[in-house]
N, C-alpha and C. Protein backbone atom coordinates (compact mmCIF):
# COMPACT_ATOMS: atom_id res chain seq x y z
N UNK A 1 153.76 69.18 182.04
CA UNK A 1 154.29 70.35 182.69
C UNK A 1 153.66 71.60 182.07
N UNK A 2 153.10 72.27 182.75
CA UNK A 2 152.82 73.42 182.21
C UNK A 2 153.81 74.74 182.10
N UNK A 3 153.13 75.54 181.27
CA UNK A 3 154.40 76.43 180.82
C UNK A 3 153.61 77.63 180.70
N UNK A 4 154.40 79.21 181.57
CA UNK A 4 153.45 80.09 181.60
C UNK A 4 154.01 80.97 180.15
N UNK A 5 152.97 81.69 179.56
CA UNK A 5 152.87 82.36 178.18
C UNK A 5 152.22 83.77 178.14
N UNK A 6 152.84 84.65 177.85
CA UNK A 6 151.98 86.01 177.63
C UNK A 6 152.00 86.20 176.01
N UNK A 7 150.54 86.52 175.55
CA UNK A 7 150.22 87.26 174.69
C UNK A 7 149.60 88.02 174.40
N UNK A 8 149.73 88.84 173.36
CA UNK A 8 148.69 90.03 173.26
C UNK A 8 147.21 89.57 172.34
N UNK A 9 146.05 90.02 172.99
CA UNK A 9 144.85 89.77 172.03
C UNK A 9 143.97 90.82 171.75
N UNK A 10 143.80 91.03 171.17
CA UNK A 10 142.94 92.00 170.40
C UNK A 10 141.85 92.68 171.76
N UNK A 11 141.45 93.63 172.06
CA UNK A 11 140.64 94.35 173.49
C UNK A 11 139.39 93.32 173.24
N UNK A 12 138.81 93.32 172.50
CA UNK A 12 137.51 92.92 172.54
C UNK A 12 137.19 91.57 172.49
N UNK A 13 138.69 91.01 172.02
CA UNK A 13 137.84 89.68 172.01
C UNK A 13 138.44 89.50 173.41
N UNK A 14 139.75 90.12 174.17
CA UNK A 14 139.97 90.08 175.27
C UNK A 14 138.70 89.97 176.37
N UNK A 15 137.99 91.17 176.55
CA UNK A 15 136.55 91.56 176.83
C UNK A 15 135.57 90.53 176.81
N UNK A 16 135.70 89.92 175.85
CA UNK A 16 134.16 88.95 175.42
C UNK A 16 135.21 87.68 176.58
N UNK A 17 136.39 87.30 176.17
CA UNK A 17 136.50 86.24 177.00
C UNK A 17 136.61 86.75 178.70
N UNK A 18 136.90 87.49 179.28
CA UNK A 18 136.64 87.65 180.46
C UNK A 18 135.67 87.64 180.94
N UNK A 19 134.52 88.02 179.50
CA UNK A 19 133.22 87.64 180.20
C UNK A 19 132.12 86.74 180.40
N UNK A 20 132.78 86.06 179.48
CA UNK A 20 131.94 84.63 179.11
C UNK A 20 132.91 82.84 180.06
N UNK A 21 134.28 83.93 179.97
CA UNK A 21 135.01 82.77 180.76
C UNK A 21 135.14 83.14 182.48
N UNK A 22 134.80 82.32 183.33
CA UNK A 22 135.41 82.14 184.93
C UNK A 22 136.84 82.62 184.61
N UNK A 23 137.68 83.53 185.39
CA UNK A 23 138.97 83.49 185.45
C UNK A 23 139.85 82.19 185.98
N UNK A 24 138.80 81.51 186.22
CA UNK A 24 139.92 80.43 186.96
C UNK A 24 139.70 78.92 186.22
N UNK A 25 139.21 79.59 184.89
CA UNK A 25 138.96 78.35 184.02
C UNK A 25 139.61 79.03 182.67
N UNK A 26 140.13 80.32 182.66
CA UNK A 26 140.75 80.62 181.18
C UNK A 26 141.43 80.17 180.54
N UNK A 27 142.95 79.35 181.11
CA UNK A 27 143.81 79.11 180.93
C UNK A 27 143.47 77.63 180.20
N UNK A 28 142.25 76.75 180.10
CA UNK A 28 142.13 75.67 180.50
C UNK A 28 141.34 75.92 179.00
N UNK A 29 140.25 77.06 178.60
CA UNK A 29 139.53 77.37 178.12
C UNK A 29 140.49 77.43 176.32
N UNK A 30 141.54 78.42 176.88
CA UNK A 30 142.40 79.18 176.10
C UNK A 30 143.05 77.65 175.45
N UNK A 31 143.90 76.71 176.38
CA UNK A 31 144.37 75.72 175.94
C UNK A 31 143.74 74.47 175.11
N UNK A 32 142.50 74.56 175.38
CA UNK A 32 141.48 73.74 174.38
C UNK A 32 141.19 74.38 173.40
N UNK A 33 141.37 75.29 173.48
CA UNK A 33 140.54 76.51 171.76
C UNK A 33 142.36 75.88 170.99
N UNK A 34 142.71 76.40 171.66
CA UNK A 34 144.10 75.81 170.68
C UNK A 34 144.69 74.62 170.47
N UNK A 35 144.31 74.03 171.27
CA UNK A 35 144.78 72.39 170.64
C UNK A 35 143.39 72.03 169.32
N UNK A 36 142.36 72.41 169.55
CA UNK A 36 141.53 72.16 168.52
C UNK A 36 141.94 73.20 167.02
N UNK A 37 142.34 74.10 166.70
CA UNK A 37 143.05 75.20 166.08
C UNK A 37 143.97 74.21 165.76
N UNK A 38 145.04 73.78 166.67
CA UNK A 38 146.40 72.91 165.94
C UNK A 38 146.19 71.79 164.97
N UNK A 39 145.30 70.99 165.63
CA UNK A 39 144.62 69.78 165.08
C UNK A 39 143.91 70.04 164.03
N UNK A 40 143.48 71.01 163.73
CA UNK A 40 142.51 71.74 162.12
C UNK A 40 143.90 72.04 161.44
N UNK A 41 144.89 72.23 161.95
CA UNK A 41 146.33 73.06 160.74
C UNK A 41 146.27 71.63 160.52
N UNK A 42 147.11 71.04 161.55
CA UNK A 42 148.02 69.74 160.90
C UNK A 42 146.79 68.74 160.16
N UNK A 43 145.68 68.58 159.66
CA UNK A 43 144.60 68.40 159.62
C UNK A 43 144.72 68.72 157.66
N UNK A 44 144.93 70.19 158.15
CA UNK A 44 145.05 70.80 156.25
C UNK A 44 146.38 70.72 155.82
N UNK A 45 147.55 70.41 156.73
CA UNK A 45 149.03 70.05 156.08
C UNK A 45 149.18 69.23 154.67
N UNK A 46 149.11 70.10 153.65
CA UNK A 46 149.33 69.07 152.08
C UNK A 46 150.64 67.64 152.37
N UNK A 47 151.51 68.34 153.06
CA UNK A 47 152.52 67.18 153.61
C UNK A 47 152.17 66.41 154.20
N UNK A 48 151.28 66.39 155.28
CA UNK A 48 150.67 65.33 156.48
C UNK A 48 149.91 64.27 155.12
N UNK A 49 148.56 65.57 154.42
CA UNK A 49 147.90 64.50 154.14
C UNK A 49 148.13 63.70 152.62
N UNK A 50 149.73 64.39 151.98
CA UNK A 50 150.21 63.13 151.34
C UNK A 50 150.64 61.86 152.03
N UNK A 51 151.24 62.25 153.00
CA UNK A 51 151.64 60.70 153.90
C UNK A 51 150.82 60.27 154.09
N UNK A 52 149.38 60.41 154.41
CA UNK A 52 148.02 59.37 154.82
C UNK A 52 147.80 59.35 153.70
N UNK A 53 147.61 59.85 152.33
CA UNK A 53 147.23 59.44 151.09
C UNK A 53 148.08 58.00 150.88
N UNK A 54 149.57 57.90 150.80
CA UNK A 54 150.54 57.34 151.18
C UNK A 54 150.49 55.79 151.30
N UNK A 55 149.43 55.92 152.84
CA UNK A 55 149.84 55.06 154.18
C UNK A 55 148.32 54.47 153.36
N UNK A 56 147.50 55.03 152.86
CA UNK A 56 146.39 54.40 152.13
C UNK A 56 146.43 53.55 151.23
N UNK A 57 147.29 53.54 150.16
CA UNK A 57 147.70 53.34 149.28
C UNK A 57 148.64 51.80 149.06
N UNK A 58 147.37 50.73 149.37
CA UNK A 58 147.99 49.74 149.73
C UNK A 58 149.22 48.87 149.42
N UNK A 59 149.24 49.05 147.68
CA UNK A 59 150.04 48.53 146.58
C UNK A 59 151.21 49.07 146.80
N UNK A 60 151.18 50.52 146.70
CA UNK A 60 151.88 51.19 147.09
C UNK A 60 153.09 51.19 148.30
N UNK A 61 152.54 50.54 149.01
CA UNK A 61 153.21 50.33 150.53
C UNK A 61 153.17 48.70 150.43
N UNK A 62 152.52 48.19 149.50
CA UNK A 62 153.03 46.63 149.49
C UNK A 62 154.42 47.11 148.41
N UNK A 63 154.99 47.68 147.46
CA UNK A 63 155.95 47.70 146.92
C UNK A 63 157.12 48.15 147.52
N UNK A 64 156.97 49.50 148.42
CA UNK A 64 157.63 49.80 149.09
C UNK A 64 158.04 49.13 150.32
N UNK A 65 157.62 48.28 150.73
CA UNK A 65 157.88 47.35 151.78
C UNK A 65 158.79 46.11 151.04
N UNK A 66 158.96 45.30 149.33
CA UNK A 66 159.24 44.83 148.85
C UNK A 66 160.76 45.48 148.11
N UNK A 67 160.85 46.43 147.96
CA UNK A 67 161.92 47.11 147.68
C UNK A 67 162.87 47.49 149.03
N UNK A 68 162.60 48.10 150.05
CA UNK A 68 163.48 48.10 151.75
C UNK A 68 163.66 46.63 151.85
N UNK A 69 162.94 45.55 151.41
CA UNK A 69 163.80 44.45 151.93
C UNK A 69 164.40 44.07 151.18
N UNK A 70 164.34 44.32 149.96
CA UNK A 70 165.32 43.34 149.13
C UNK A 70 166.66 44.59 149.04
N UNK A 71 166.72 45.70 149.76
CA UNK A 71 167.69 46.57 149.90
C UNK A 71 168.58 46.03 150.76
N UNK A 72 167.52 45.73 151.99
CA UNK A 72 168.64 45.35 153.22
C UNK A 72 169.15 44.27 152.77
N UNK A 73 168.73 43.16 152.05
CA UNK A 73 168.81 41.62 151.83
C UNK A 73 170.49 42.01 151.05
N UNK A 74 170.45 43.08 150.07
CA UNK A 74 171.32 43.20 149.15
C UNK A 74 173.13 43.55 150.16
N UNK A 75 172.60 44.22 150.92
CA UNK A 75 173.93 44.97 152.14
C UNK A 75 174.29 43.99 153.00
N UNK A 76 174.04 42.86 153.12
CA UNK A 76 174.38 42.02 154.30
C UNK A 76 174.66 40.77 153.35
């Protein structure tokens, strides 16, 4: 679903994109510049990339997988 959005951008870089972009491809233009932008944040997230440090970390996740079961094993 798309969702309409106003923001303000700076005149010139306003300018440069009206002129380098089709108007009837901005929106399309605008929405790819920023999903690539999002994907570079969550990308540098110290939180994200402890969890893939984490999820790497084979021993690690072989212990932790050994400890949740002998948790549940313990409650039932």
């Amino acid at each position: 679903m798309d969702r309409k959005l106003t923001l303000l951008i700076d005149e010139k870089v306003c300018r440069e994109l009206r002129f380098l972009v089709p108007k009837r491809k901005m929106s399309k233009f605008v929405e790819e510049a920023l999903k690539k932008r999002i994907e570079q944040l969550r990308e540098d997230d110290p939180v994200a990339k402890g969890f893939q440090m984490m999820g790497k970390d084979r021993q690690r996740e072989k212990e932790a997988d050994e400890w949740s079961e002998a948790g549940i094993a313990e409650e039932f």
